[in-house]
C-alpha atoms as a PDB file:
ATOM      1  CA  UNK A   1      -6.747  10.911 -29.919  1.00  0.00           C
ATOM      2  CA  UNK A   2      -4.356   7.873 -30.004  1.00  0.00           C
ATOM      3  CA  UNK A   3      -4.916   4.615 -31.387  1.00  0.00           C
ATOM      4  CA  UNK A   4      -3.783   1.416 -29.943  1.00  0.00           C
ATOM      5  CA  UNK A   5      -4.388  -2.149 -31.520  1.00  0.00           C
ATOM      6  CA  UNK A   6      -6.964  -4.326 -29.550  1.00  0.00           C
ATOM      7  CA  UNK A   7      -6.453  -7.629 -28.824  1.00  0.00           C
ATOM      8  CA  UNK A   8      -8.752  -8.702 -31.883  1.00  0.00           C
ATOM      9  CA  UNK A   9      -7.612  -5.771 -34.165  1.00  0.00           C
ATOM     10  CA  UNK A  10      -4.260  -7.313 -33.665  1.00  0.00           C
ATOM     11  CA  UNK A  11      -4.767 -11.209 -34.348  1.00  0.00           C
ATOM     12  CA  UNK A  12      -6.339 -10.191 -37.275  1.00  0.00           C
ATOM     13  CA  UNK A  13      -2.996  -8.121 -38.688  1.00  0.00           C
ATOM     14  CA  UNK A  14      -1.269 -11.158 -36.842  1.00  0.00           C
ATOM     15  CA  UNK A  15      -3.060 -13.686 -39.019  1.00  0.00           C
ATOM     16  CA  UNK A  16      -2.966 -11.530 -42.296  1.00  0.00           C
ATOM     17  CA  UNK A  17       0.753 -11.139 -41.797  1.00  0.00           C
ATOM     18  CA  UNK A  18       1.518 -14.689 -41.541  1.00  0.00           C
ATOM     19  CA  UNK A  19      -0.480 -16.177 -44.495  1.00  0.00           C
ATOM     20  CA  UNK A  20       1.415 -13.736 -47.162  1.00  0.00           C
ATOM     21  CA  UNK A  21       4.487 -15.446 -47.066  1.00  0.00           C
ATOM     22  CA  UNK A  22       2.261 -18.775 -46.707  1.00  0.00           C
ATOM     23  CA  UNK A  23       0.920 -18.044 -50.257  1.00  0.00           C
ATOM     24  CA  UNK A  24       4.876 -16.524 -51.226  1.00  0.00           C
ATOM     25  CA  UNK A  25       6.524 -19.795 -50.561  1.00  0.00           C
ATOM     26  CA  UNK A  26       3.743 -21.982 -52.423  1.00  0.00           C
ATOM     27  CA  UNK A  27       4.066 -19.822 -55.135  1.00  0.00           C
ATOM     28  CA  UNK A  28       7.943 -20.017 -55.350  1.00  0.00           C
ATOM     29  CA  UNK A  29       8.260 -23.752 -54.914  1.00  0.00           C
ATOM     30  CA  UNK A  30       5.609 -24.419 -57.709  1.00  0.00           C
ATOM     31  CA  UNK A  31       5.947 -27.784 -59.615  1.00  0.00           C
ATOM     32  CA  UNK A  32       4.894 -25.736 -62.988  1.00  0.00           C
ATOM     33  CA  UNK A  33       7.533 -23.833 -64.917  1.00  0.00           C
ATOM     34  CA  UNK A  34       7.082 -19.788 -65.061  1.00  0.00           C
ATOM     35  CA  UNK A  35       5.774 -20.135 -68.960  1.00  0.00           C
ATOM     36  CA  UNK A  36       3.027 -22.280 -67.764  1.00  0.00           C
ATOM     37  CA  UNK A  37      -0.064 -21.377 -66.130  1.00  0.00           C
ATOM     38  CA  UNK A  38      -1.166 -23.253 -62.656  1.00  0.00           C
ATOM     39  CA  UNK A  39      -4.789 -24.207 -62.656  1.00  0.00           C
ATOM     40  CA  UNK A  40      -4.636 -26.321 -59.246  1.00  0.00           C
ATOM     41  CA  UNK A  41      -2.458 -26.405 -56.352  1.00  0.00           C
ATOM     42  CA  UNK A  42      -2.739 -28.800 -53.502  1.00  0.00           C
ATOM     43  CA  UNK A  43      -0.073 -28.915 -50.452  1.00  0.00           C
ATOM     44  CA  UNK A  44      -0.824 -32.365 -48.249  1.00  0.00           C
ATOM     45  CA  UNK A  45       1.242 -33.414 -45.804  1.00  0.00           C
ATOM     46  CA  UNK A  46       4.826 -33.681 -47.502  1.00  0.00           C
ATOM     47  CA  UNK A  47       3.917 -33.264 -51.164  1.00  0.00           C
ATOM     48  CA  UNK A  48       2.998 -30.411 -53.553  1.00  0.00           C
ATOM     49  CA  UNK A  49       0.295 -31.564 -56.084  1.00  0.00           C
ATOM     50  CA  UNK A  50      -0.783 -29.126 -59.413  1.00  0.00           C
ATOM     51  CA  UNK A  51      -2.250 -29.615 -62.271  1.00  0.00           C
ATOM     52  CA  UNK A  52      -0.045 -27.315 -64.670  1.00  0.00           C
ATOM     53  CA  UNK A  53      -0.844 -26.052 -68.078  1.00  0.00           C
ATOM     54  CA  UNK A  54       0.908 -24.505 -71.220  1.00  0.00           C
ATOM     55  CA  UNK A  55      -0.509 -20.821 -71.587  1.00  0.00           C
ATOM     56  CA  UNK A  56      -1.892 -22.161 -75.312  1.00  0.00           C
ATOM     57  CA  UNK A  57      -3.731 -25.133 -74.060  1.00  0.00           C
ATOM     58  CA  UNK A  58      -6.262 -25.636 -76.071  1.00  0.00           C
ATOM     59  CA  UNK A  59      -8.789 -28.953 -77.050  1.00  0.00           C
ATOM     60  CA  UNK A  60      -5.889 -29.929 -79.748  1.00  0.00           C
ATOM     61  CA  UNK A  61      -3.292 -27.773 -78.675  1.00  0.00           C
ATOM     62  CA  UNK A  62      -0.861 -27.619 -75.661  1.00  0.00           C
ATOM     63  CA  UNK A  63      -0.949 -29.686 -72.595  1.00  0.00           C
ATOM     64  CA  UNK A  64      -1.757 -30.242 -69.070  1.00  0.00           C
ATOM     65  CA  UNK A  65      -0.345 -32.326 -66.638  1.00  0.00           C
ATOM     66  CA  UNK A  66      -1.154 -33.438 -62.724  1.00  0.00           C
ATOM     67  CA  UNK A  67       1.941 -33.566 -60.979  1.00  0.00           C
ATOM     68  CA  UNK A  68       3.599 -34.452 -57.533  1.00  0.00           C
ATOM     69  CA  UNK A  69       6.405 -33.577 -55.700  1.00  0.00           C
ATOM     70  CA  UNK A  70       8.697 -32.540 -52.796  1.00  0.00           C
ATOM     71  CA  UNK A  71      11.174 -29.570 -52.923  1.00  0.00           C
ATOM     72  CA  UNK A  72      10.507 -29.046 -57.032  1.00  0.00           C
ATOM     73  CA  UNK A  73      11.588 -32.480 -57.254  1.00  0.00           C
ATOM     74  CA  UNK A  74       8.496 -34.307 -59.575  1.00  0.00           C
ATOM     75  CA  UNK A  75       7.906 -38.093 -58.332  1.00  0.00           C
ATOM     76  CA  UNK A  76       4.842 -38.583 -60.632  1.00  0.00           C
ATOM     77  CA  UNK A  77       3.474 -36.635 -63.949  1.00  0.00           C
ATOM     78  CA  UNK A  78       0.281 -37.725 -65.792  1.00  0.00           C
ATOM     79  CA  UNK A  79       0.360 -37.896 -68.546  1.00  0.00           C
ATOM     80  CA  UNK A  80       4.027 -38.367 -69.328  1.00  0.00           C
ATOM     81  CA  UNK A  81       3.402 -36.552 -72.372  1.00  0.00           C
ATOM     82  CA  UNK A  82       2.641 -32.945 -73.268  1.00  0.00           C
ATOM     83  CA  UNK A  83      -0.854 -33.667 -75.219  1.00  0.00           C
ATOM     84  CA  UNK A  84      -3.854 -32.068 -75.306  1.00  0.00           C
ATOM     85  CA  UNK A  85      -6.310 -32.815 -72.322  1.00  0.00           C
ATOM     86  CA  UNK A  86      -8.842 -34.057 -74.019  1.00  0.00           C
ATOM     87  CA  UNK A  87      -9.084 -37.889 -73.817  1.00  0.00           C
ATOM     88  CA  UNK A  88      -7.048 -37.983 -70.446  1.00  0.00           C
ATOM     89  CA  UNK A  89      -8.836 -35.886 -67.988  1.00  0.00           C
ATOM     90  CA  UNK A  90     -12.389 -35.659 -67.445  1.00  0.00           C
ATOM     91  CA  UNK A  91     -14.285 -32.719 -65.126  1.00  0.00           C
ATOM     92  CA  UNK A  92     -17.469 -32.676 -63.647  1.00  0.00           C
ATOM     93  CA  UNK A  93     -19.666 -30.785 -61.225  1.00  0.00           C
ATOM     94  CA  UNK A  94     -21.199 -32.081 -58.596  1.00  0.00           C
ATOM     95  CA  UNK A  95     -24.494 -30.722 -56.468  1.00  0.00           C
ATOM     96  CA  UNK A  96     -21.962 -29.053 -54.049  1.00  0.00           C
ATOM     97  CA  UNK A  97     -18.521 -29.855 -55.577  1.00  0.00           C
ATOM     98  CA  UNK A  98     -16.153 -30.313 -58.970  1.00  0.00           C
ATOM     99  CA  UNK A  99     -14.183 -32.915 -60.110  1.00  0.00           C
ATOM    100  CA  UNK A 100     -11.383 -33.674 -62.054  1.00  0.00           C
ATOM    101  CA  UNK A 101     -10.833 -36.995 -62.849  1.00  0.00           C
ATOM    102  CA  UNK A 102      -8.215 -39.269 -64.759  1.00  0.00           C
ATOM    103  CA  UNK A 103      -7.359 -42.590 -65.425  1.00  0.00           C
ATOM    104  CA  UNK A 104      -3.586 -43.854 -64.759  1.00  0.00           C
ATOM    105  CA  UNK A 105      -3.498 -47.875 -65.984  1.00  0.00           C
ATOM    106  CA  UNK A 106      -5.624 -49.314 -62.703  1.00  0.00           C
ATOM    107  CA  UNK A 107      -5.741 -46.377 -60.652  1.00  0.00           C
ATOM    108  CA  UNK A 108      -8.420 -43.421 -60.755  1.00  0.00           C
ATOM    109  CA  UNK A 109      -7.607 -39.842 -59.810  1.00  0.00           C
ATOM    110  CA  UNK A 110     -10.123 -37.837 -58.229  1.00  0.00           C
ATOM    111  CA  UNK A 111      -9.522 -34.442 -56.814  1.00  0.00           C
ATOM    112  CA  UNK A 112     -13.054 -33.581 -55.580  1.00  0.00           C
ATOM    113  CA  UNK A 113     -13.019 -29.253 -54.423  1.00  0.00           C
ATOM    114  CA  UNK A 114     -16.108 -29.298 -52.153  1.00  0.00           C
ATOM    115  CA  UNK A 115     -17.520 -25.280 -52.291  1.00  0.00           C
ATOM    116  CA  UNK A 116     -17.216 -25.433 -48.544  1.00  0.00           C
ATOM    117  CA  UNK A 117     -14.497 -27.730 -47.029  1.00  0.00           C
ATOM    118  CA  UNK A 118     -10.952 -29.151 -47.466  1.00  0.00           C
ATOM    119  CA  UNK A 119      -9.838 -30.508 -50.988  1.00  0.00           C
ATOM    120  CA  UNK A 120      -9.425 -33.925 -51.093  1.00  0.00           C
ATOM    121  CA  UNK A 121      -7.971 -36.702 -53.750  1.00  0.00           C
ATOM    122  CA  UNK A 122      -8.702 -40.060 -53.561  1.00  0.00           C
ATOM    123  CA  UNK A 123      -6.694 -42.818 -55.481  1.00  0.00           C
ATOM    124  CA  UNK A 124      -8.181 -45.872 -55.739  1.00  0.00           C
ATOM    125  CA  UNK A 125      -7.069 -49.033 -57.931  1.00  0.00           C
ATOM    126  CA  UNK A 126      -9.432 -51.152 -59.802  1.00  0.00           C
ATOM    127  CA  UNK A 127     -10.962 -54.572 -58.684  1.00  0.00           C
ATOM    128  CA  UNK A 128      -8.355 -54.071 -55.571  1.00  0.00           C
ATOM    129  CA  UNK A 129     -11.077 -52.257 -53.404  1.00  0.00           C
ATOM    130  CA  UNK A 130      -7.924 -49.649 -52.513  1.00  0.00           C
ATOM    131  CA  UNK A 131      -8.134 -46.353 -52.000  1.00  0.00           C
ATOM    132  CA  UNK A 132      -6.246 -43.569 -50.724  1.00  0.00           C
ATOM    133  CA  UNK A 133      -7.632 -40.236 -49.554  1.00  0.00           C
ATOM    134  CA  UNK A 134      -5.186 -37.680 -49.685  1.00  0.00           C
ATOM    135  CA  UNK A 135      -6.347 -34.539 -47.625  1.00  0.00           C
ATOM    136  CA  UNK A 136      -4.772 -30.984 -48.993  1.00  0.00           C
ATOM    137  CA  UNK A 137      -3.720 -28.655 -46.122  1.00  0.00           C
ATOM    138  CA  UNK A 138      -3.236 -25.579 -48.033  1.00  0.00           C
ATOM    139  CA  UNK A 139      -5.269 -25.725 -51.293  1.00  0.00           C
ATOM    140  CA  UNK A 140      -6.605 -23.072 -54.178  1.00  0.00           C
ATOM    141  CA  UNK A 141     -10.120 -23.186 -54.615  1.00  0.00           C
ATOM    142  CA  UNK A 142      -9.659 -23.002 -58.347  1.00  0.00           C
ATOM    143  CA  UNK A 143     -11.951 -25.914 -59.648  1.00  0.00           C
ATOM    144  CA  UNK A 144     -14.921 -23.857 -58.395  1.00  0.00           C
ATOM    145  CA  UNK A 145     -14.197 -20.790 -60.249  1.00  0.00           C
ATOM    146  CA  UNK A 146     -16.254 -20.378 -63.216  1.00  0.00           C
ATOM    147  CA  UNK A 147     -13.360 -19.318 -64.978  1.00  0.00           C
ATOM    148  CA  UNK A 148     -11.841 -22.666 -64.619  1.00  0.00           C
ATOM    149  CA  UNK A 149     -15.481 -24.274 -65.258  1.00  0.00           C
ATOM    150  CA  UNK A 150     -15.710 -22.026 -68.815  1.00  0.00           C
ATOM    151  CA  UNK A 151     -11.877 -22.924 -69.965  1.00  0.00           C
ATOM    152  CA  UNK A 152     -12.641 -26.584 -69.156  1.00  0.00           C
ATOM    153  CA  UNK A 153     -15.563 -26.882 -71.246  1.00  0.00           C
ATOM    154  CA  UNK A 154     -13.170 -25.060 -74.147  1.00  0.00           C
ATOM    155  CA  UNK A 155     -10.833 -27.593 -73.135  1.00  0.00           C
ATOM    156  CA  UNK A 156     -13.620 -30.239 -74.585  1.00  0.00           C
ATOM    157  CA  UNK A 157     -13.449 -31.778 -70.691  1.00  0.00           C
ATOM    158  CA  UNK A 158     -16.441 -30.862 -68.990  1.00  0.00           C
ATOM    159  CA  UNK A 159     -18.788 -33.538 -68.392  1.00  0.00           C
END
């Protein structure tokens, strides 16, 4: 007996083929190096946001760093430094969410993962009543992981 595709069999390869090189290209225009682990990835509208990590990060060791860009091309790394996270990110969960939170002179970083929804970050600058929501399009639900959740708190930044 021969097989044909159905019309649903076949949006389903059709969707399945066209999100692997999605995930391929976010992947190859990463803002974190190949000796450094990638713990968050964002894409919003024109911008690539991760939060990148030497592979021996550790509570007084190593570093991690939020970063944007376009292209590879950074436009903003916190902290400027490669420290330890402790001290400059904070990470919390939430009845339905995590956060991971920092503090950049005014502003306040928030990337909030919701477990069911679109990843958001809001900046917002103090005593200005500004903020900026900043919607991510194609996102990694890594915040939620428990993996994530367990290497934060050995990262001494779980809330």
């Amino acid at each position: 007996m021969k097989k044909t595709f159905t019309g649903a069999r076949f949006m389903v390869f059709a969707c399945v083929f066209i999100e692997v090189p999605a995930l391929a290209m976010a992947a190859s225009g990463s803002l974190c190096s190949t000796d450094e682990e990638v713990l968050f990835f964002c894409e919003a509208k024109r911008k690539t946001i991760e939060i990148c990590a030497s592979r021996d990060v550790s509570a007084a060791t190593g570093y991690m760093q939020y970063r944007v860009g376009i292209n590879k091309k950074l436009e903003f790394v916190y902290p400027l430094e490669r420290v330890p996270p402790v001290g400059k990110f904070r990470f919390n969960l939430l009845a339905r969410a995590a956060q991971l939170t920092f503090q950049n002179d005014e502003f306040t970083y928030t990337i909030t993962e919701p477990l069911a929804g679109k990843t958001e970050i809001w900046v917002s600058q103090a005593n200005a009543g500004f903020t900026r929501v900043v919607e991510c399009r194609n996102f990694t639900d890594s915040l939620t992981l428990t993996t994530i959740q367990n290497r934060f708190k050995r990262l001494d930044i779980y809330q």
